[in-house]
C-alpha atoms as a PDB file:
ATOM      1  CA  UNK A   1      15.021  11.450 -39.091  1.00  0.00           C
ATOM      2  CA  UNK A   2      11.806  10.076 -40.374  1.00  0.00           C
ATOM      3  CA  UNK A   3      12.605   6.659 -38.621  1.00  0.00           C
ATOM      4  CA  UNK A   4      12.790   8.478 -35.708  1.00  0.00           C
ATOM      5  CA  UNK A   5      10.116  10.616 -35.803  1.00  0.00           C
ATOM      6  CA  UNK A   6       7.788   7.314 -36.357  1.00  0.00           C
ATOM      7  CA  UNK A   7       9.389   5.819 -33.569  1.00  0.00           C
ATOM      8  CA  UNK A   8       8.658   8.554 -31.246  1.00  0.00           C
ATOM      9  CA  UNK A   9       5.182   8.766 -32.290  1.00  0.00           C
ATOM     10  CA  UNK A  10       4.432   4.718 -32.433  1.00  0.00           C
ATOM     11  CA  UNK A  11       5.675   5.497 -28.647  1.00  0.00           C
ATOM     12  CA  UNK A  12       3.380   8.077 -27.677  1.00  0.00           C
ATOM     13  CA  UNK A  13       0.627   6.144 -29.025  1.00  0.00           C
ATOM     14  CA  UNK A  14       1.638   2.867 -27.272  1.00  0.00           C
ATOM     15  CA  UNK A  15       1.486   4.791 -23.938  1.00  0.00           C
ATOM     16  CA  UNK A  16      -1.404   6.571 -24.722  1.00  0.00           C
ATOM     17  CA  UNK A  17      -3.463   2.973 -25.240  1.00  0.00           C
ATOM     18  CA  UNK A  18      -1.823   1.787 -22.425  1.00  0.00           C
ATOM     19  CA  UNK A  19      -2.995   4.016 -20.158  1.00  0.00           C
ATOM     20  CA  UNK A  20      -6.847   3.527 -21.634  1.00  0.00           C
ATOM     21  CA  UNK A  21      -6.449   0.320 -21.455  1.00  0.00           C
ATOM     22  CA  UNK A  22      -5.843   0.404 -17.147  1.00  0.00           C
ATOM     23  CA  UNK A  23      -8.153   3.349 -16.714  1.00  0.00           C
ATOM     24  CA  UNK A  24     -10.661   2.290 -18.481  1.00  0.00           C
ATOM     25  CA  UNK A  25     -12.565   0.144 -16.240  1.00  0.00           C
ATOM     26  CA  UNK A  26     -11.900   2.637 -13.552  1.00  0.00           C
ATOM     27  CA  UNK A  27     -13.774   5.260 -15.902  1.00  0.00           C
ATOM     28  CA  UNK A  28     -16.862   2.923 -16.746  1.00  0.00           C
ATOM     29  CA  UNK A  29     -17.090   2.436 -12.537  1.00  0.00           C
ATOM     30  CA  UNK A  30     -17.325   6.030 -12.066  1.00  0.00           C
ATOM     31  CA  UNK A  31     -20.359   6.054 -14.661  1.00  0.00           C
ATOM     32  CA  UNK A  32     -21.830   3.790 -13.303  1.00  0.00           C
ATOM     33  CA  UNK A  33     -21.874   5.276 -10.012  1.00  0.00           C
ATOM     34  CA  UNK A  34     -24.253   8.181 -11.017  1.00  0.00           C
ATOM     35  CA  UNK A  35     -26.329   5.706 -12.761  1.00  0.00           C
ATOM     36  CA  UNK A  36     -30.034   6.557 -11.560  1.00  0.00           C
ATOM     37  CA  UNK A  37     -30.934   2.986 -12.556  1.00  0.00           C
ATOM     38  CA  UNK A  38     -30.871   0.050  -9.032  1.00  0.00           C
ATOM     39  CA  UNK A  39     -29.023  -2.498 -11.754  1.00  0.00           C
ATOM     40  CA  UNK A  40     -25.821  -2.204 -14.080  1.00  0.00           C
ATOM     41  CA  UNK A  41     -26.197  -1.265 -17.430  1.00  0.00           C
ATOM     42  CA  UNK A  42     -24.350   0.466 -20.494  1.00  0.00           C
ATOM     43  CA  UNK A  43     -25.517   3.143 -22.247  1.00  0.00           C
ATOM     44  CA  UNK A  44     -26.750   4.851 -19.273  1.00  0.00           C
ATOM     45  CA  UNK A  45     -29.780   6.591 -19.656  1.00  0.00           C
ATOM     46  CA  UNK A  46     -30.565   8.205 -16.357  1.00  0.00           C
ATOM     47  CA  UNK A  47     -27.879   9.566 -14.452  1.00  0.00           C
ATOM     48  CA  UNK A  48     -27.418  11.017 -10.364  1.00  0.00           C
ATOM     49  CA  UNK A  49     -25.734  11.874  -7.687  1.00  0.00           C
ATOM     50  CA  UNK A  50     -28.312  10.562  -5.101  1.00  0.00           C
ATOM     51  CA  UNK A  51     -25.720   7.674  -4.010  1.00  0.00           C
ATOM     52  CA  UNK A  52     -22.894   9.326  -2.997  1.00  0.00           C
ATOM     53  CA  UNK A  53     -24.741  10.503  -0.336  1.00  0.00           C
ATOM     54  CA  UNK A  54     -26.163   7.467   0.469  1.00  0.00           C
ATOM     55  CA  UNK A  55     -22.831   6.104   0.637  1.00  0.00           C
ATOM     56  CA  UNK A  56     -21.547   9.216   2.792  1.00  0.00           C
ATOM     57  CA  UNK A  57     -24.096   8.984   5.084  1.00  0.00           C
ATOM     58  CA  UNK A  58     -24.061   4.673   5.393  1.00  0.00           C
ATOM     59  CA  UNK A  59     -23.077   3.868   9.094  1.00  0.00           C
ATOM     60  CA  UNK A  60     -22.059   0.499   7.093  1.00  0.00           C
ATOM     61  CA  UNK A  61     -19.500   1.719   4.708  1.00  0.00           C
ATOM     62  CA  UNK A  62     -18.719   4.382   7.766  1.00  0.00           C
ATOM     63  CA  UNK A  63     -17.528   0.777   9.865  1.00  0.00           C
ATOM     64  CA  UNK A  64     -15.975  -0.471   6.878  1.00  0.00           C
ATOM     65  CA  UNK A  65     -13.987   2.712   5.909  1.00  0.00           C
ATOM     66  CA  UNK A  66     -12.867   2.625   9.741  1.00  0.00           C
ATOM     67  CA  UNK A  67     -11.561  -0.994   9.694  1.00  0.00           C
ATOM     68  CA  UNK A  68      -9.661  -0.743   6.319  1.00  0.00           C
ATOM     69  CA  UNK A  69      -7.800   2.699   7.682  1.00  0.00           C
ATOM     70  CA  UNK A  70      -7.003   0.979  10.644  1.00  0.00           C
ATOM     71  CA  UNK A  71      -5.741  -2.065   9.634  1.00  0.00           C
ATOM     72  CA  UNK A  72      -3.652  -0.220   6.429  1.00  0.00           C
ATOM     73  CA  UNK A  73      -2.788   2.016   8.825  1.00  0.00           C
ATOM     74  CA  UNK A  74      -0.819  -0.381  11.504  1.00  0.00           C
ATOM     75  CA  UNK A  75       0.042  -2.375   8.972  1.00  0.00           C
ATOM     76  CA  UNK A  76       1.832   0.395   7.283  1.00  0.00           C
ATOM     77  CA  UNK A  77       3.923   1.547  10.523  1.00  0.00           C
ATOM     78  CA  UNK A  78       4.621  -1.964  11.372  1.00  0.00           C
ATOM     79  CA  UNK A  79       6.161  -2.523   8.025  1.00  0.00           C
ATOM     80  CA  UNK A  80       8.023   0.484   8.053  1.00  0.00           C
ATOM     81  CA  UNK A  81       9.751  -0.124  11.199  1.00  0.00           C
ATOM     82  CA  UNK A  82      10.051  -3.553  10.913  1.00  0.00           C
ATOM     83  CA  UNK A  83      11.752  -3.567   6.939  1.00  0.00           C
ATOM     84  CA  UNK A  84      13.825  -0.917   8.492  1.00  0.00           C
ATOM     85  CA  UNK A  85      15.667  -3.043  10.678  1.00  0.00           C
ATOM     86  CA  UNK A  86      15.399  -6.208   8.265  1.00  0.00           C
ATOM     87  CA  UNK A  87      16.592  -4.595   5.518  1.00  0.00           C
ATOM     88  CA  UNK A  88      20.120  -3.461   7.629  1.00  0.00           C
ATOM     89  CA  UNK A  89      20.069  -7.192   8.116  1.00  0.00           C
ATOM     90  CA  UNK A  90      19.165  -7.959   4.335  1.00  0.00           C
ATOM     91  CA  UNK A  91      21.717  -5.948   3.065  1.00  0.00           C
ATOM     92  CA  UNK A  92      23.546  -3.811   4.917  1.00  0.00           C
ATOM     93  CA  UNK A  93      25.732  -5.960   7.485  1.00  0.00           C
ATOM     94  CA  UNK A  94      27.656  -9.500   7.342  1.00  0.00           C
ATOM     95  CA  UNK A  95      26.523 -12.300   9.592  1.00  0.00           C
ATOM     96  CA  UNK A  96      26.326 -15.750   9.771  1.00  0.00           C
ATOM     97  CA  UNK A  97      22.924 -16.460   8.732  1.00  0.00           C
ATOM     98  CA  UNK A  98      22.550 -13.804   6.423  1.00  0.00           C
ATOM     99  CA  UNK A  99      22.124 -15.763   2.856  1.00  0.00           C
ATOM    100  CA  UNK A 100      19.510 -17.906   4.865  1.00  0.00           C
ATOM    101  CA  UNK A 101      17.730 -15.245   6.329  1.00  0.00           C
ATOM    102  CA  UNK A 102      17.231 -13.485   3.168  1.00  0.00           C
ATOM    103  CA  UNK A 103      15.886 -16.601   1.508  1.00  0.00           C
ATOM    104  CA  UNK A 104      13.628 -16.934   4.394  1.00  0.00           C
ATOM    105  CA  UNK A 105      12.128 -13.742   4.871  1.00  0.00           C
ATOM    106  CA  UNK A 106      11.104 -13.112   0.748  1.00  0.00           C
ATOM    107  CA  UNK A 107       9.144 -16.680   0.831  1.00  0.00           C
ATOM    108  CA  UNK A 108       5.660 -15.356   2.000  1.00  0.00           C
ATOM    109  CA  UNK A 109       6.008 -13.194  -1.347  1.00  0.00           C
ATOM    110  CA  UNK A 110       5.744 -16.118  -3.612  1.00  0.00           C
ATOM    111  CA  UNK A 111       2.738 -17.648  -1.588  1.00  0.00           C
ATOM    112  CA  UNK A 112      -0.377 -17.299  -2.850  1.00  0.00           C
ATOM    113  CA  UNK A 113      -2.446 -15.160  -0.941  1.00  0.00           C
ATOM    114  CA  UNK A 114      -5.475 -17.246  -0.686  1.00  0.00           C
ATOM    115  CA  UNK A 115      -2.945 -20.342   0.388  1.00  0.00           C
ATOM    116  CA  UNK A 116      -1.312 -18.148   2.976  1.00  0.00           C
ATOM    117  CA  UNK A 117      -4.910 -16.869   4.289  1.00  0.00           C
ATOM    118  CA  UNK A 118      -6.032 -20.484   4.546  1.00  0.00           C
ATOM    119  CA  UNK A 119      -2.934 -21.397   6.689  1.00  0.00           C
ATOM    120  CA  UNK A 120      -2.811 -18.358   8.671  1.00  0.00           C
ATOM    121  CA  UNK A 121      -6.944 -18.848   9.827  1.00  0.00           C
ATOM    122  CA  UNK A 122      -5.714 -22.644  10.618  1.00  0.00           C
ATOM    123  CA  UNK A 123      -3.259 -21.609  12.728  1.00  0.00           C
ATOM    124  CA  UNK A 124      -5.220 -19.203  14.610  1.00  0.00           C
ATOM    125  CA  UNK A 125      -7.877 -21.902  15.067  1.00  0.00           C
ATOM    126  CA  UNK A 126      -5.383 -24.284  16.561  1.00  0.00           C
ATOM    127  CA  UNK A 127      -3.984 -21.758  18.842  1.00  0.00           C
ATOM    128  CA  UNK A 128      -7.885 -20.879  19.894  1.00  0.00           C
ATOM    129  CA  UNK A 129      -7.396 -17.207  18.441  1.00  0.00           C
ATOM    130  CA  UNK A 130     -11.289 -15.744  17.394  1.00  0.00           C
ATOM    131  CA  UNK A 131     -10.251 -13.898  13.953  1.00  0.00           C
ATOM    132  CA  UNK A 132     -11.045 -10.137  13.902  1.00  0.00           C
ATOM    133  CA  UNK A 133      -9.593  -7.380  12.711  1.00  0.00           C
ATOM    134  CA  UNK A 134      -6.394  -7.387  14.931  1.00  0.00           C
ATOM    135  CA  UNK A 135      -5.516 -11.324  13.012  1.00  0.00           C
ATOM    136  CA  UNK A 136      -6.042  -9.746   9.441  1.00  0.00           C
ATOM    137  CA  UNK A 137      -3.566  -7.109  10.341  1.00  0.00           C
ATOM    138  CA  UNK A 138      -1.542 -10.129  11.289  1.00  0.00           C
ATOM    139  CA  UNK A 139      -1.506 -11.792   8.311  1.00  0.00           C
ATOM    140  CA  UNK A 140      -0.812  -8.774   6.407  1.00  0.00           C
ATOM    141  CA  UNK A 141       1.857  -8.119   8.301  1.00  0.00           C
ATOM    142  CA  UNK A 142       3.306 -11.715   7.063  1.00  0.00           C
ATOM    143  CA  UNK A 143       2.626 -11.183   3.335  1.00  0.00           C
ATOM    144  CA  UNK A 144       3.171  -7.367   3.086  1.00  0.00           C
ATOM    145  CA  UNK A 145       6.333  -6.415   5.461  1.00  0.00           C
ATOM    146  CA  UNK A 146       9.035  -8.782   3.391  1.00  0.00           C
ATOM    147  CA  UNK A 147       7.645  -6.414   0.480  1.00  0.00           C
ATOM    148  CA  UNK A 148       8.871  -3.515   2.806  1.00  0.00           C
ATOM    149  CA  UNK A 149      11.928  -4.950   3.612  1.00  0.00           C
ATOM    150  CA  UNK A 150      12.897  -5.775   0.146  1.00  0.00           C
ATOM    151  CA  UNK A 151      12.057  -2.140  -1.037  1.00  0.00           C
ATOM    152  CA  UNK A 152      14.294  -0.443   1.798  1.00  0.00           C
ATOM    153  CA  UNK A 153      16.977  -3.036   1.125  1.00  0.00           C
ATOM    154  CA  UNK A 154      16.958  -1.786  -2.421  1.00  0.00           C
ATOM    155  CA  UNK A 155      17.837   1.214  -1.056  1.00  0.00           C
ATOM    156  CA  UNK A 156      20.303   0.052   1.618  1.00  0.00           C
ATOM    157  CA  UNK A 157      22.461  -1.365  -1.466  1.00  0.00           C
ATOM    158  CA  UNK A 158      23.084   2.271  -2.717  1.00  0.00           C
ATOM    159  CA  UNK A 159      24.770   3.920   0.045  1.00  0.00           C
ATOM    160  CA  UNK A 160      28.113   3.765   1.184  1.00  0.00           C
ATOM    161  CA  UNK A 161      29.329   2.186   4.244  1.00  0.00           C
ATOM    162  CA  UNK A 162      32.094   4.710   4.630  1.00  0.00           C
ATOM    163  CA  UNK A 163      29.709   7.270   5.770  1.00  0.00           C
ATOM    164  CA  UNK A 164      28.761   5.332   8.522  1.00  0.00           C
ATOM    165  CA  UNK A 165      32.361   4.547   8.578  1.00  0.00           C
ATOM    166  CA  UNK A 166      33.332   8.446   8.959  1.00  0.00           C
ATOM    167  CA  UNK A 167      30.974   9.272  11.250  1.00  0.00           C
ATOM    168  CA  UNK A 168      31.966   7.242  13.789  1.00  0.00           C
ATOM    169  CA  UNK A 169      35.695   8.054  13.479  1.00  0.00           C
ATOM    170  CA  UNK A 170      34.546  11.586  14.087  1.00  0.00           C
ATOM    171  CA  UNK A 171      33.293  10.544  17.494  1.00  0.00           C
ATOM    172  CA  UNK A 172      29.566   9.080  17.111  1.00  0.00           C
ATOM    173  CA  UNK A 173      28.075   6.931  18.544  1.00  0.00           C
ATOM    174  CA  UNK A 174      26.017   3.906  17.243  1.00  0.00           C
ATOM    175  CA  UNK A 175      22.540   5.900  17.749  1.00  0.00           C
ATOM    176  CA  UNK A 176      24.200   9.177  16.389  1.00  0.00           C
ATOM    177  CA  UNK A 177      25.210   6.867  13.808  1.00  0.00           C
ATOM    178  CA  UNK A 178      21.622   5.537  13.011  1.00  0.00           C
ATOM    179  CA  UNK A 179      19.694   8.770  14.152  1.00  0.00           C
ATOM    180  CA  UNK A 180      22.377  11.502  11.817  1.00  0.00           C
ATOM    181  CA  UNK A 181      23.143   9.090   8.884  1.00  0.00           C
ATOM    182  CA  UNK A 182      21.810   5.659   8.145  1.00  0.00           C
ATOM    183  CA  UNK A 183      17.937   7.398   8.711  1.00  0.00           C
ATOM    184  CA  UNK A 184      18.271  10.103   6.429  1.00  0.00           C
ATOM    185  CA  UNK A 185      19.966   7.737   3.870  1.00  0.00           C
ATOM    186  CA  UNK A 186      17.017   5.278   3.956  1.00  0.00           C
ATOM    187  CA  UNK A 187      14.008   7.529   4.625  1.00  0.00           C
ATOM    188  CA  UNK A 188      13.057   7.441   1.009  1.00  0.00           C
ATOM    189  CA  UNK A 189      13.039   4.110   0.975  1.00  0.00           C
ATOM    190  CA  UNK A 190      11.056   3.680   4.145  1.00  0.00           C
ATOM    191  CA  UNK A 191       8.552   6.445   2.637  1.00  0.00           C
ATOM    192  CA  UNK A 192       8.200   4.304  -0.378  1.00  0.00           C
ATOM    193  CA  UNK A 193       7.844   1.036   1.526  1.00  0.00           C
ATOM    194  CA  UNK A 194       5.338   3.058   3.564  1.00  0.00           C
ATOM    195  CA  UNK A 195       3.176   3.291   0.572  1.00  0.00           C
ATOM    196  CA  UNK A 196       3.889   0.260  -0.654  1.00  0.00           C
ATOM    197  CA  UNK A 197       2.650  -1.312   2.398  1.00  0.00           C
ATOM    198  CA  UNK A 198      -0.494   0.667   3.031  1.00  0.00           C
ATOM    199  CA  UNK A 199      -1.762   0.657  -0.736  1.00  0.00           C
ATOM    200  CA  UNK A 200      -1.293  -3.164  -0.432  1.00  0.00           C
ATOM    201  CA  UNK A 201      -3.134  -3.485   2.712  1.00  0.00           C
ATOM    202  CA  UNK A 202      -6.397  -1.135   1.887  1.00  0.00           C
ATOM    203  CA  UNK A 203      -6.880  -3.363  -1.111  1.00  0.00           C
ATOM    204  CA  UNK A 204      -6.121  -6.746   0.348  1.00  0.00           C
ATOM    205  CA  UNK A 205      -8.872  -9.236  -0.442  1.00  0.00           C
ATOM    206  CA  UNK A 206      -7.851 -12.629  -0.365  1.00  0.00           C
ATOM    207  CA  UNK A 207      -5.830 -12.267   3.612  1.00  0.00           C
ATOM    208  CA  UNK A 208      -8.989 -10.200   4.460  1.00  0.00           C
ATOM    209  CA  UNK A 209     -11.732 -12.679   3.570  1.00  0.00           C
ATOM    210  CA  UNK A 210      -9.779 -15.708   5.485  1.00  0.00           C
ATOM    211  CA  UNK A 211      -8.702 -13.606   8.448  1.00  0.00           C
ATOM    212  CA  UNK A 212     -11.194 -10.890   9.681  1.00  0.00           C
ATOM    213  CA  UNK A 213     -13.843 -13.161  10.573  1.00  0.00           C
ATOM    214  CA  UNK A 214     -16.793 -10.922  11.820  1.00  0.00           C
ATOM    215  CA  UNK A 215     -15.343  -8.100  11.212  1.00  0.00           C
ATOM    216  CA  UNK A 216     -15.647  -7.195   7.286  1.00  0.00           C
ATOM    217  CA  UNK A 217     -13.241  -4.826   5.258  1.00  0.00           C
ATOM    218  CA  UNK A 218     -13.784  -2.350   2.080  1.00  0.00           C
ATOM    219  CA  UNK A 219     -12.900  -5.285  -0.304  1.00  0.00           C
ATOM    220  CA  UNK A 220     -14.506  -7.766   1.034  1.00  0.00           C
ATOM    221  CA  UNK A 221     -17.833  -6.182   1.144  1.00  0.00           C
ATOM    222  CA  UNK A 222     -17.565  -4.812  -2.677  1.00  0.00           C
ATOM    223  CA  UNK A 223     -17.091  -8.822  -3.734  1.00  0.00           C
ATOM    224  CA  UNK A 224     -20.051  -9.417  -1.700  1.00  0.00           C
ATOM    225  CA  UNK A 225     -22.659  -6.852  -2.862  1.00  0.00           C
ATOM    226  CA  UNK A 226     -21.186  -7.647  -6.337  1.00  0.00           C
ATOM    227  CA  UNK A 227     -22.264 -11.420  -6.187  1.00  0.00           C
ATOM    228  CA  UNK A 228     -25.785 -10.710  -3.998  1.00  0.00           C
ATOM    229  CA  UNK A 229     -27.342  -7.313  -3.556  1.00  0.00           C
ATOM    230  CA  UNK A 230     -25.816  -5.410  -6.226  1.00  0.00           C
ATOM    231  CA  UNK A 231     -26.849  -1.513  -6.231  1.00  0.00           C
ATOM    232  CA  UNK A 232     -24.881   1.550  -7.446  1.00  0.00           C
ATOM    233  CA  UNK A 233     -23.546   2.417  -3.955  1.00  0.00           C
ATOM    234  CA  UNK A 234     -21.021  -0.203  -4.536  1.00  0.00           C
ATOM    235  CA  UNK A 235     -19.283   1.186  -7.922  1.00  0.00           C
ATOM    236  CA  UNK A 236     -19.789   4.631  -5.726  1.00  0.00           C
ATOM    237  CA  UNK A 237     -17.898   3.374  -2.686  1.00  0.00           C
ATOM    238  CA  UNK A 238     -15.318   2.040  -4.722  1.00  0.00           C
ATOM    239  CA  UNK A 239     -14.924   5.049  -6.619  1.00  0.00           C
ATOM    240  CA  UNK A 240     -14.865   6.604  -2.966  1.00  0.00           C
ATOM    241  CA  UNK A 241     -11.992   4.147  -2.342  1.00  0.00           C
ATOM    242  CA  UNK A 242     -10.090   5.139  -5.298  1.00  0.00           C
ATOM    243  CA  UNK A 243     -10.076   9.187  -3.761  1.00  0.00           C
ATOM    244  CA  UNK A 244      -9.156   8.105  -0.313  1.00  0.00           C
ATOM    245  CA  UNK A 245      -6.341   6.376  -1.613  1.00  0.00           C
ATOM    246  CA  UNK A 246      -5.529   9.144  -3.990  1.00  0.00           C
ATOM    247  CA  UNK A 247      -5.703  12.041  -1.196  1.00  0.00           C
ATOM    248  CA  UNK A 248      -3.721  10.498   1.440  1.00  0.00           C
ATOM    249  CA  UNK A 249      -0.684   9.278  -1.806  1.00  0.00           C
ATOM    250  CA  UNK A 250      -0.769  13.172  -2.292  1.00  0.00           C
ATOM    251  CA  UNK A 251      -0.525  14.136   1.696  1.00  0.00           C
ATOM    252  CA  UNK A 252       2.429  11.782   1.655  1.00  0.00           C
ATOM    253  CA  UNK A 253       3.810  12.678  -1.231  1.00  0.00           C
ATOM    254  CA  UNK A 254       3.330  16.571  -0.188  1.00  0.00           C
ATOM    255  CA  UNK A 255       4.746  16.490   3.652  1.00  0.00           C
ATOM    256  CA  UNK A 256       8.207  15.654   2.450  1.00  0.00           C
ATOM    257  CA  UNK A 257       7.972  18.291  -0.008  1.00  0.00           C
ATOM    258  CA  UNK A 258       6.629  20.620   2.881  1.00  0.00           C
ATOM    259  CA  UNK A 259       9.265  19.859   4.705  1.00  0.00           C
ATOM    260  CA  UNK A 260      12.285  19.839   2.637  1.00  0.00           C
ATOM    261  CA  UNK A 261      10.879  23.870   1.279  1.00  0.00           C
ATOM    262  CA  UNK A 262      10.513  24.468   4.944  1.00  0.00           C
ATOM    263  CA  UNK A 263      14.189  23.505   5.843  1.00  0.00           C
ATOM    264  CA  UNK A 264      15.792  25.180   2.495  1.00  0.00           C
ATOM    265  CA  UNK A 265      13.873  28.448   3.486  1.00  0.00           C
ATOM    266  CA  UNK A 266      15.203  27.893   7.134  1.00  0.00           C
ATOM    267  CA  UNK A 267      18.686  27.785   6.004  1.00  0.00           C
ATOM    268  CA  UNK A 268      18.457  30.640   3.086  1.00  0.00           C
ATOM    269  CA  UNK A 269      17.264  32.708   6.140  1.00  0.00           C
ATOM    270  CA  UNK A 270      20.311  31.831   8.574  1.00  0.00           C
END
């Protein structure tokens, strides 16, 4: 009993560090964005709010915010519908070239990132493509939707075929099929490899930097004003970062839950 007890307590102290010890640094960014002070310091002695709405009214980080939705936010459909497809092919059907394909398709996950922006910007050079925004969602498109596809696969293993099977011995046809079973089955892996995808994109840095050319994302300008130009609106758009990414995990999280209470109410009612 006692071993246990001391167990369960060396547990909840493990987690308890561990969870200081990743949200720490998040913690000493947040004080330092109501620092008064132009240049980084601990303790701080003067503290305000003045740069949050610096930062809110900034037609800079206004641009910047724009161009990191936008590219997270293609990125994150593209993935979706694409690893919905490639995991069916990844896991759910028998063809020739499946072993090959899925040895293919998970290689731009072992790349590194600032290898596979360097070869991605060459490529566009050679083909006489200007980088902007529109490559940088290309090339997180290359790293990020295998990602997808792997997480919806993972979920693709778990159902059964005969449900498919028994749906279309009860007269469906292949987009009944799709539309009335193998959708449902997989949305929650589709959600998740939604947010998988998008989280991945906002914070890219290394495909950003080689791949956006004039054009200029969240990331890259935080490592930027970090090295040169350092003031505390860049700990307070990161920490502005942080929330966007935090609300719209919760607005995804919630509209499933919104609609599944919806739908149970729906039925209680008829």
């Amino acid at each position: 009993m006692l071993t246990s007890r001391a167990s369960r307590i060396a547990l909840y102290v493990y987690g308890v560090l561990t969870i200081v010890f990743l949200y720490l640094p998040l913690l000493s960014v947040g004080f330092a964005s109501i620092s008064k002070a132009r240049y980084l310091s601990f303790p701080i002695r003067r503290y305000a709010t003045q740069w949050y709405g610096k930062a809110l009214e900034s037609h800079t980080v206004h641009d910047l915010l724009t161009t990191s939705l936008t590219i997270a936010g293609i990125v994150t459909i593209v993935s979706m519908v694409v690893g919905f497809f490639a995991a069916l092919a990844f896991a759910r059907y028998q063809w020739r070239f499946r072993s090959l394909f899925q040895k293919i398709i998970l290689l731009p996950i072992f790349f590194p990132q600032a290898v596979l922006g360097l070869a991605l910007l060459m490529w566009f050079n050679s083909i006489g493509v200007i980088p902007t925004w529109k490559t940088a969602v290309v090339a997180h498109l290359v790293w990020i939707s295998p990602i997808a596809t792997l997480v919806i696969a993972i979920r693709a293993y778990s159902f059964d075929p005969a449900l498919e099977e028994a749906a279309r011995d009860m007269g469906a046809s292949t987009w009944m099929v799709m539309r009335e079973v193998t959708g449902p089955l997989l949305m929650p892996g589709v959600v998740s490899a939604g947010l998988f995808a998008f989280l991945l994109s906002w914070g890219n840095f290394p495909l950003s930097l080689f791949t956006t050319g004039a054009d200029s994302t969240l990331p890259e300008w935080l490592y930027a004003k970090m090295v040169s130009g350092y003031s505390p609106l860049v700990p307070t758009v990161g920490i502005l970062s942080i929330a966007t990414s935090l609300a719209l995990l919760i607005i995804a999280f919630a509209i499933p839950w919104l609609i599944r209470t919806l739908r149970e109410r729906r039925m209680q009612t008829s």
